[in-house]
Protein backbone atom coordinates (compact mmCIF):
# COMPACT_ATOMS: atom_id res chain seq x y z
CA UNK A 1 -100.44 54.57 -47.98
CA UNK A 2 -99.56 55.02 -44.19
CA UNK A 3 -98.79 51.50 -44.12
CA UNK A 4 -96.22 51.30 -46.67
CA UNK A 5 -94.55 54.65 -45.31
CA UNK A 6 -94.41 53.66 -42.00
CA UNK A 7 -93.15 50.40 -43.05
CA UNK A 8 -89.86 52.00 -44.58
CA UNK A 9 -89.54 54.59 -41.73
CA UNK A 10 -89.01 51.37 -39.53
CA UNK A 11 -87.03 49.16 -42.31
CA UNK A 12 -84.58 52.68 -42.62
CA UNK A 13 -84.24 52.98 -38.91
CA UNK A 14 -82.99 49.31 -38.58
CA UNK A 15 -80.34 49.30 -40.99
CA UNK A 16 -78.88 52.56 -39.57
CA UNK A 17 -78.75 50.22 -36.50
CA UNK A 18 -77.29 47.18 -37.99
CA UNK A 19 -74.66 49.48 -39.96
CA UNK A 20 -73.21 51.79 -37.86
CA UNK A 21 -71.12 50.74 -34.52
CA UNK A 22 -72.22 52.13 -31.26
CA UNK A 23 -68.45 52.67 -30.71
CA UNK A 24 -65.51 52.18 -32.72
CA UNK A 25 -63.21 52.75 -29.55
CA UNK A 26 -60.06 50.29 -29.54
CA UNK A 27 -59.35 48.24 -25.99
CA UNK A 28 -57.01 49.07 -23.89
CA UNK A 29 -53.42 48.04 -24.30
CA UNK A 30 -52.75 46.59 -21.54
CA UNK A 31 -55.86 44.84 -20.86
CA UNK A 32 -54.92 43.32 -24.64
CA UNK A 33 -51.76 42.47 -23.38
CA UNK A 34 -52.80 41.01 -20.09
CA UNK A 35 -55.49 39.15 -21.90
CA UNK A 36 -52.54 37.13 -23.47
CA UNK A 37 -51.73 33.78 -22.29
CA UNK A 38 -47.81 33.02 -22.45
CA UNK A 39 -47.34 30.11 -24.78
CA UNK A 40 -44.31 27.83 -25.90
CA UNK A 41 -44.42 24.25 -26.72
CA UNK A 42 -46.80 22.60 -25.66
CA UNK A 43 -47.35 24.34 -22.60
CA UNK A 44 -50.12 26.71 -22.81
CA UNK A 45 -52.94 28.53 -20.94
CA UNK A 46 -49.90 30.66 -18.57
CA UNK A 47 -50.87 33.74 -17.18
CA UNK A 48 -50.95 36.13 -13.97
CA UNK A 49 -48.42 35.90 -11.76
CA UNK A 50 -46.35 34.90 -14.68
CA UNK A 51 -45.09 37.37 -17.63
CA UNK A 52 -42.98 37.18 -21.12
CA UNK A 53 -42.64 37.05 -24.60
CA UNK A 54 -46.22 38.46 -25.42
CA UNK A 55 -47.08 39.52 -22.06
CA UNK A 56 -45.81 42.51 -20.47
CA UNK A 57 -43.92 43.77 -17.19
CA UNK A 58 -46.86 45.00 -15.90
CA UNK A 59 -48.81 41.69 -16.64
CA UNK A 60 -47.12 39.90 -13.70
CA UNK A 61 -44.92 39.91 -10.67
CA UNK A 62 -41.40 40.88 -12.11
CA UNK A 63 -39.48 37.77 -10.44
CA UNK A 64 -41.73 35.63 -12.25
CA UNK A 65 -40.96 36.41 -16.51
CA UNK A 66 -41.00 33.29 -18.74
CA UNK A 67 -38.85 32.71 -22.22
CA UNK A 68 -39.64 31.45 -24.69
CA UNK A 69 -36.32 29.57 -25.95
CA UNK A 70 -35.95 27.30 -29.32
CA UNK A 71 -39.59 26.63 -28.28
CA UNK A 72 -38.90 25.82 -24.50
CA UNK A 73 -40.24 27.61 -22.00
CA UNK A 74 -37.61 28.67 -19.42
CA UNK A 75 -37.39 30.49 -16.62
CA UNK A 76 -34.10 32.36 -14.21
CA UNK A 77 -33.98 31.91 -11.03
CA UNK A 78 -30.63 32.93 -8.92
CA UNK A 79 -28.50 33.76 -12.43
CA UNK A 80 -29.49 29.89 -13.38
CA UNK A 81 -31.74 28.64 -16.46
CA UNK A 82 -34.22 26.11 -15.88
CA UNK A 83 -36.68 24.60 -18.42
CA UNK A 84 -40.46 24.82 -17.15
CA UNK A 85 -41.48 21.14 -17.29
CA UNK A 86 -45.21 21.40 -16.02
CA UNK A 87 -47.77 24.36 -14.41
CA UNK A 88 -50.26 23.11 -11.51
CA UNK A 89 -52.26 26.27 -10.88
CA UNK A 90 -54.33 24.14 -8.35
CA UNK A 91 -51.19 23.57 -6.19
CA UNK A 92 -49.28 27.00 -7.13
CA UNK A 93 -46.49 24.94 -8.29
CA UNK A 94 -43.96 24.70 -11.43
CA UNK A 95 -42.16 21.50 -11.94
CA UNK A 96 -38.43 22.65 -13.58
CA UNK A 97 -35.09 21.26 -14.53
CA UNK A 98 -31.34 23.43 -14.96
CA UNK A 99 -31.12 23.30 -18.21
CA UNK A 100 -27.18 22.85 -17.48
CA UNK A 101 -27.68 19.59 -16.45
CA UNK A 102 -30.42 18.32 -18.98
CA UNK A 103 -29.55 15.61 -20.53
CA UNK A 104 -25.60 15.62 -19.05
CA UNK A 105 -23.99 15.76 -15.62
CA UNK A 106 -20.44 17.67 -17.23
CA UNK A 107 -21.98 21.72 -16.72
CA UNK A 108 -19.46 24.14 -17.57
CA UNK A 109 -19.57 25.48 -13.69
CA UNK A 110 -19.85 23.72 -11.27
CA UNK A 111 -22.74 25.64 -8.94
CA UNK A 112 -25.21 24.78 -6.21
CA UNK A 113 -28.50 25.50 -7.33
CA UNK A 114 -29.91 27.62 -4.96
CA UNK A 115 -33.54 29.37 -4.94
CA UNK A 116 -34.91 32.82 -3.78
CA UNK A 117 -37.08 32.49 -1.05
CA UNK A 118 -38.73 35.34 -1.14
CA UNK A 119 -40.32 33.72 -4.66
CA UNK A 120 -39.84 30.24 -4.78
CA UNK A 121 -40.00 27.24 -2.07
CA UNK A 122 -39.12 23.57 -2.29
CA UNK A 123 -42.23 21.46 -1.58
CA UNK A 124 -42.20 18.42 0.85
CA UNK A 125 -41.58 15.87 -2.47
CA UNK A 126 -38.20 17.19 -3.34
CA UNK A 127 -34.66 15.25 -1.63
CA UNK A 128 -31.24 16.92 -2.52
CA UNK A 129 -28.69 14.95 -4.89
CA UNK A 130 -25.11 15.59 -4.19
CA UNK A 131 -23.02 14.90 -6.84
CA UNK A 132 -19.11 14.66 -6.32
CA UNK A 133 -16.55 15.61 -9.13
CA UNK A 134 -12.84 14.61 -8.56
CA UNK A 135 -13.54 12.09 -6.18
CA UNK A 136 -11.25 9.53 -4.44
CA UNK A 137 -11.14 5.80 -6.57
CA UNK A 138 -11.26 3.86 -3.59
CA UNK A 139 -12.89 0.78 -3.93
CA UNK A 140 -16.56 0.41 -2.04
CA UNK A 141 -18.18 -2.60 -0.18
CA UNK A 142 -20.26 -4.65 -2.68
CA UNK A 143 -23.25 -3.83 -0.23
CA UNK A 144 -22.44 -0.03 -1.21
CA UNK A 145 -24.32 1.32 -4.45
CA UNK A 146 -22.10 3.83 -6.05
CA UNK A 147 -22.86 5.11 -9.26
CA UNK A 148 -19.72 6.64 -11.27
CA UNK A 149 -19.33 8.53 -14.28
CA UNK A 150 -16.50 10.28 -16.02
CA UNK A 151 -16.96 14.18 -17.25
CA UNK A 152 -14.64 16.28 -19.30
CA UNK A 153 -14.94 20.03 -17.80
CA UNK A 154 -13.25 22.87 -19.26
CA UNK A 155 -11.47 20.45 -20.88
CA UNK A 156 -10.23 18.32 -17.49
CA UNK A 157 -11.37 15.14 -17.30
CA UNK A 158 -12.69 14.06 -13.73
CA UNK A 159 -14.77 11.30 -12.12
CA UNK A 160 -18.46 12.20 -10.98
CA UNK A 161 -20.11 9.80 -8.13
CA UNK A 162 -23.32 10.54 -6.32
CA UNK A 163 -22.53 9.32 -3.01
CA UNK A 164 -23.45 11.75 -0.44
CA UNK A 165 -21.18 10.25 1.99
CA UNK A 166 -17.85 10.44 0.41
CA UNK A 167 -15.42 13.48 0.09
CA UNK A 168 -14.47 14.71 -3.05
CA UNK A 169 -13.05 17.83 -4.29
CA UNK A 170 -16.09 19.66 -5.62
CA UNK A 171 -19.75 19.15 -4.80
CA UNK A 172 -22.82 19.94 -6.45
CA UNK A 173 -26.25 20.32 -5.21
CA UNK A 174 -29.02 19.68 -7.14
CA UNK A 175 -33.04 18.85 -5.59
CA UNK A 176 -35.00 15.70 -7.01
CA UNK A 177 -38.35 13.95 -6.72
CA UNK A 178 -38.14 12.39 -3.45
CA UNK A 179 -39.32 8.88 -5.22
CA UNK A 180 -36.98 9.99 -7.98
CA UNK A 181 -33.91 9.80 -5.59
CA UNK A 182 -35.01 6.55 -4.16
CA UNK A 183 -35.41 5.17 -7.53
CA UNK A 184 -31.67 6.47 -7.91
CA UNK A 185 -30.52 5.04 -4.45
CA UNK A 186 -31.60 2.09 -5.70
CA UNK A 187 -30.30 1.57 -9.25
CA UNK A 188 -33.98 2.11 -10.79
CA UNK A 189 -32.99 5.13 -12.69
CA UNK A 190 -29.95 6.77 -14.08
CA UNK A 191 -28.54 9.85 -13.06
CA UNK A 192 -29.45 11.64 -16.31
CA UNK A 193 -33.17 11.04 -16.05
CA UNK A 194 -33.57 11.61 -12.57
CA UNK A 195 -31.57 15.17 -13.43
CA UNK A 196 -33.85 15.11 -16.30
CA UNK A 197 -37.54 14.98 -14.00
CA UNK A 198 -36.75 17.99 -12.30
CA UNK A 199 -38.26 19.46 -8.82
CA UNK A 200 -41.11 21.28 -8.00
CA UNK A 201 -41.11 24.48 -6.97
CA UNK A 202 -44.29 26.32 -5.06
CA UNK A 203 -44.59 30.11 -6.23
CA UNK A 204 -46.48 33.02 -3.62
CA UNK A 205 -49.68 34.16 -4.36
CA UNK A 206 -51.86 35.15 -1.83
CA UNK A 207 -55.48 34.14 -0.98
CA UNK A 208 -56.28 37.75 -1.18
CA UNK A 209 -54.33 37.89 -4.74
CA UNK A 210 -56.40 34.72 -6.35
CA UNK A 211 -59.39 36.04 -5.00
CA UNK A 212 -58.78 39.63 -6.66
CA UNK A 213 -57.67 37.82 -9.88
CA UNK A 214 -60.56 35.21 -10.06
CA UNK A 215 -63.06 38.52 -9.63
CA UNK A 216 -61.63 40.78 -11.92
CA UNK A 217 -61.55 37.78 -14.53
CA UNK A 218 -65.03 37.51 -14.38
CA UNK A 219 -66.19 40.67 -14.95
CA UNK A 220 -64.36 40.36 -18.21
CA UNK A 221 -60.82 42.37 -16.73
CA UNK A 222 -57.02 41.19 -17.35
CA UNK A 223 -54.71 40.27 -14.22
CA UNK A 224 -51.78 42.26 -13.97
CA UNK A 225 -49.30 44.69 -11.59
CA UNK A 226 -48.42 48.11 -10.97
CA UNK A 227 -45.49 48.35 -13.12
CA UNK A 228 -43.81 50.43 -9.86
CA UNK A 229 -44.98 48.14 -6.61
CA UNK A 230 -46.02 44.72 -7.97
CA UNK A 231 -48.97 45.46 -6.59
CA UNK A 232 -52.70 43.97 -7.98
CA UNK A 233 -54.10 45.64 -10.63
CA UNK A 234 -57.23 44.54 -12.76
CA UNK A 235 -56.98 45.93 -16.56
CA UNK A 236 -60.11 46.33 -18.10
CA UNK A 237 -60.86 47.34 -21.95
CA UNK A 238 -61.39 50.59 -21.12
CA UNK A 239 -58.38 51.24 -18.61
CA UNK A 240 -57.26 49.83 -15.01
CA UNK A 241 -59.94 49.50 -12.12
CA UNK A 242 -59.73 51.16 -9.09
CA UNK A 243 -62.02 49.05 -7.21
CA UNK A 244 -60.49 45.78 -8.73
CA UNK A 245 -63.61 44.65 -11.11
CA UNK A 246 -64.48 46.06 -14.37
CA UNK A 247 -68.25 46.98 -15.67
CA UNK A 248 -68.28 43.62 -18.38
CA UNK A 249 -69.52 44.75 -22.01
CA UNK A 250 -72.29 42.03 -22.98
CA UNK A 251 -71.79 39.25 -25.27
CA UNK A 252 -68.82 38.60 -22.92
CA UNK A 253 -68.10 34.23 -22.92
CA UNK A 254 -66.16 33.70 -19.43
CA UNK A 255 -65.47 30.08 -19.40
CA UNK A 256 -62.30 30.51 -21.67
CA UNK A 257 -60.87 33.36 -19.56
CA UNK A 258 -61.09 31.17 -16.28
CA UNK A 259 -59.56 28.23 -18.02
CA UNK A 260 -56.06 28.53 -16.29
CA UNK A 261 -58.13 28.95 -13.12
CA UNK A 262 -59.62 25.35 -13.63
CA UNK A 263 -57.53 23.22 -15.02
CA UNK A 264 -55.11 21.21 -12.62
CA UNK A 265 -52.01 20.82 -14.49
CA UNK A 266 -50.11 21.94 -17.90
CA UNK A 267 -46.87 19.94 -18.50
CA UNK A 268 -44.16 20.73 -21.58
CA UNK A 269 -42.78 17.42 -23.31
């Protein structure tokens, strides 16, 4: 008889246990948020410094927000568009390409692309192209590569060379692949494609930053900002951290949440 009673006491007490929640608390919204990688394409697995689309203000540094547009990831830099072509998180650096010259050399304006600093700086692969518009038709030295296209722009039609040395009325600056250029000096490549391959770009983050964002990762917290300073902040489910790492619930699998951490490169086709 004390068997069998104690034997439901203990069968009762378990499936309170198993039925009712130890907390039915929601996370955090902007841990939820921050939690989100920014997707598009095929480029995936984007996160801290960068923001957009499903990720909030506060989820990055605010001179660093992604679109999402007609499923290509773009991003403004200097009042200019430029399509996101490939992430290397190893190297801290985004290959892009102005989206006014993809796939065409005729833009509507005829601008200098030109990069904030403060954000953004050209690594030691990337050789300017100038490329003239309204440019003399003297004849060149058959030694002398010149390549020479014809462009309609706000509907004026006008001769485009990229020739560096010659004078023309307009000029437009846009960076390459150093062995893209070559390829171009030397007839290898058209002007399109070359436009088309883009430069790279190296974006600022700190040691101290990726070392606060690798720790607050793995005790289960999102990257983010303080939506008035850009300064760090680690979001965990249950609010932001003051001292940068969150107390991790259990049952927490890491290895996803470090994969932009790990893997060397994410490129959009």
């Amino acid at each position: 008889m004390y068997n069998s009673s104690c034997s439901c006491f203990i069968l009762f007490v378990l499936l309170v246990q198993i039925t009712i929640p130890t907390c039915v608390c929601s996370d955090d919204a902007r841990y939820t948020s921050c939690d989100n990688e920014f997707a598009c394409g095929s480029l995936t697995l984007i996160k801290y410094p960068f923001w957009g689309v499903n990720r909030s203000n506060y989820c990055g540094k605010q001179t660093y927000k992604l679109d999402c547009v007609n499923n290509i990831p773009v991003i403004e830099i200097n009042s200019l568009n430029y399509r996101v072509n490939e992430f290397n998180y190893y190297s801290h650096t985004i290959t892009v390409a102005r989206m006014d010259y993809w796939g065409e050399i005729c833009p509507s304006r005829l601008v200098n692309t030109t990069i904030d600093f403060a954000v953004f700086n050209y690594t030691s692969a990337t050789r300017n192209l100038t490329l003239g518009y309204g440019c003399p038709l003297n004849p060149h030295p058959p030694e002398v590569t010149v390549l020479e296209y014809l462009c309609t722009i706000n509907n004026t039609k006008t001769n485009v060379i990229y020739d560096p040395s010659m004078s023309c009325n307009r000029s437009v600056v846009v960076p390459a692949f150093r062995n893209v250029a070559s390829d171009l000096d030397q007839n290898r490549t058209s002007l399109v494609d070359a436009l088309r391959k883009g430069f790279a770009l190296k974006w600022y983050v700190t040691n101290e930053e990726s070392e606060q964002c690798k720790s607050c990762i793995i005790s289960d917290g999102s990257c983010g900002v303080h939506p008035n300073n850009d300064s760090f902040v680690c979001y965990c489910y249950n609010g932001p951290s003051l001292g940068g790492v969150c107390d991790k619930r259990r049952g927490i699998l890491l290895f996803p949440r470090l994969l932009p951490f790990m893997h060397a490169k994410r490129r959009f086709n």
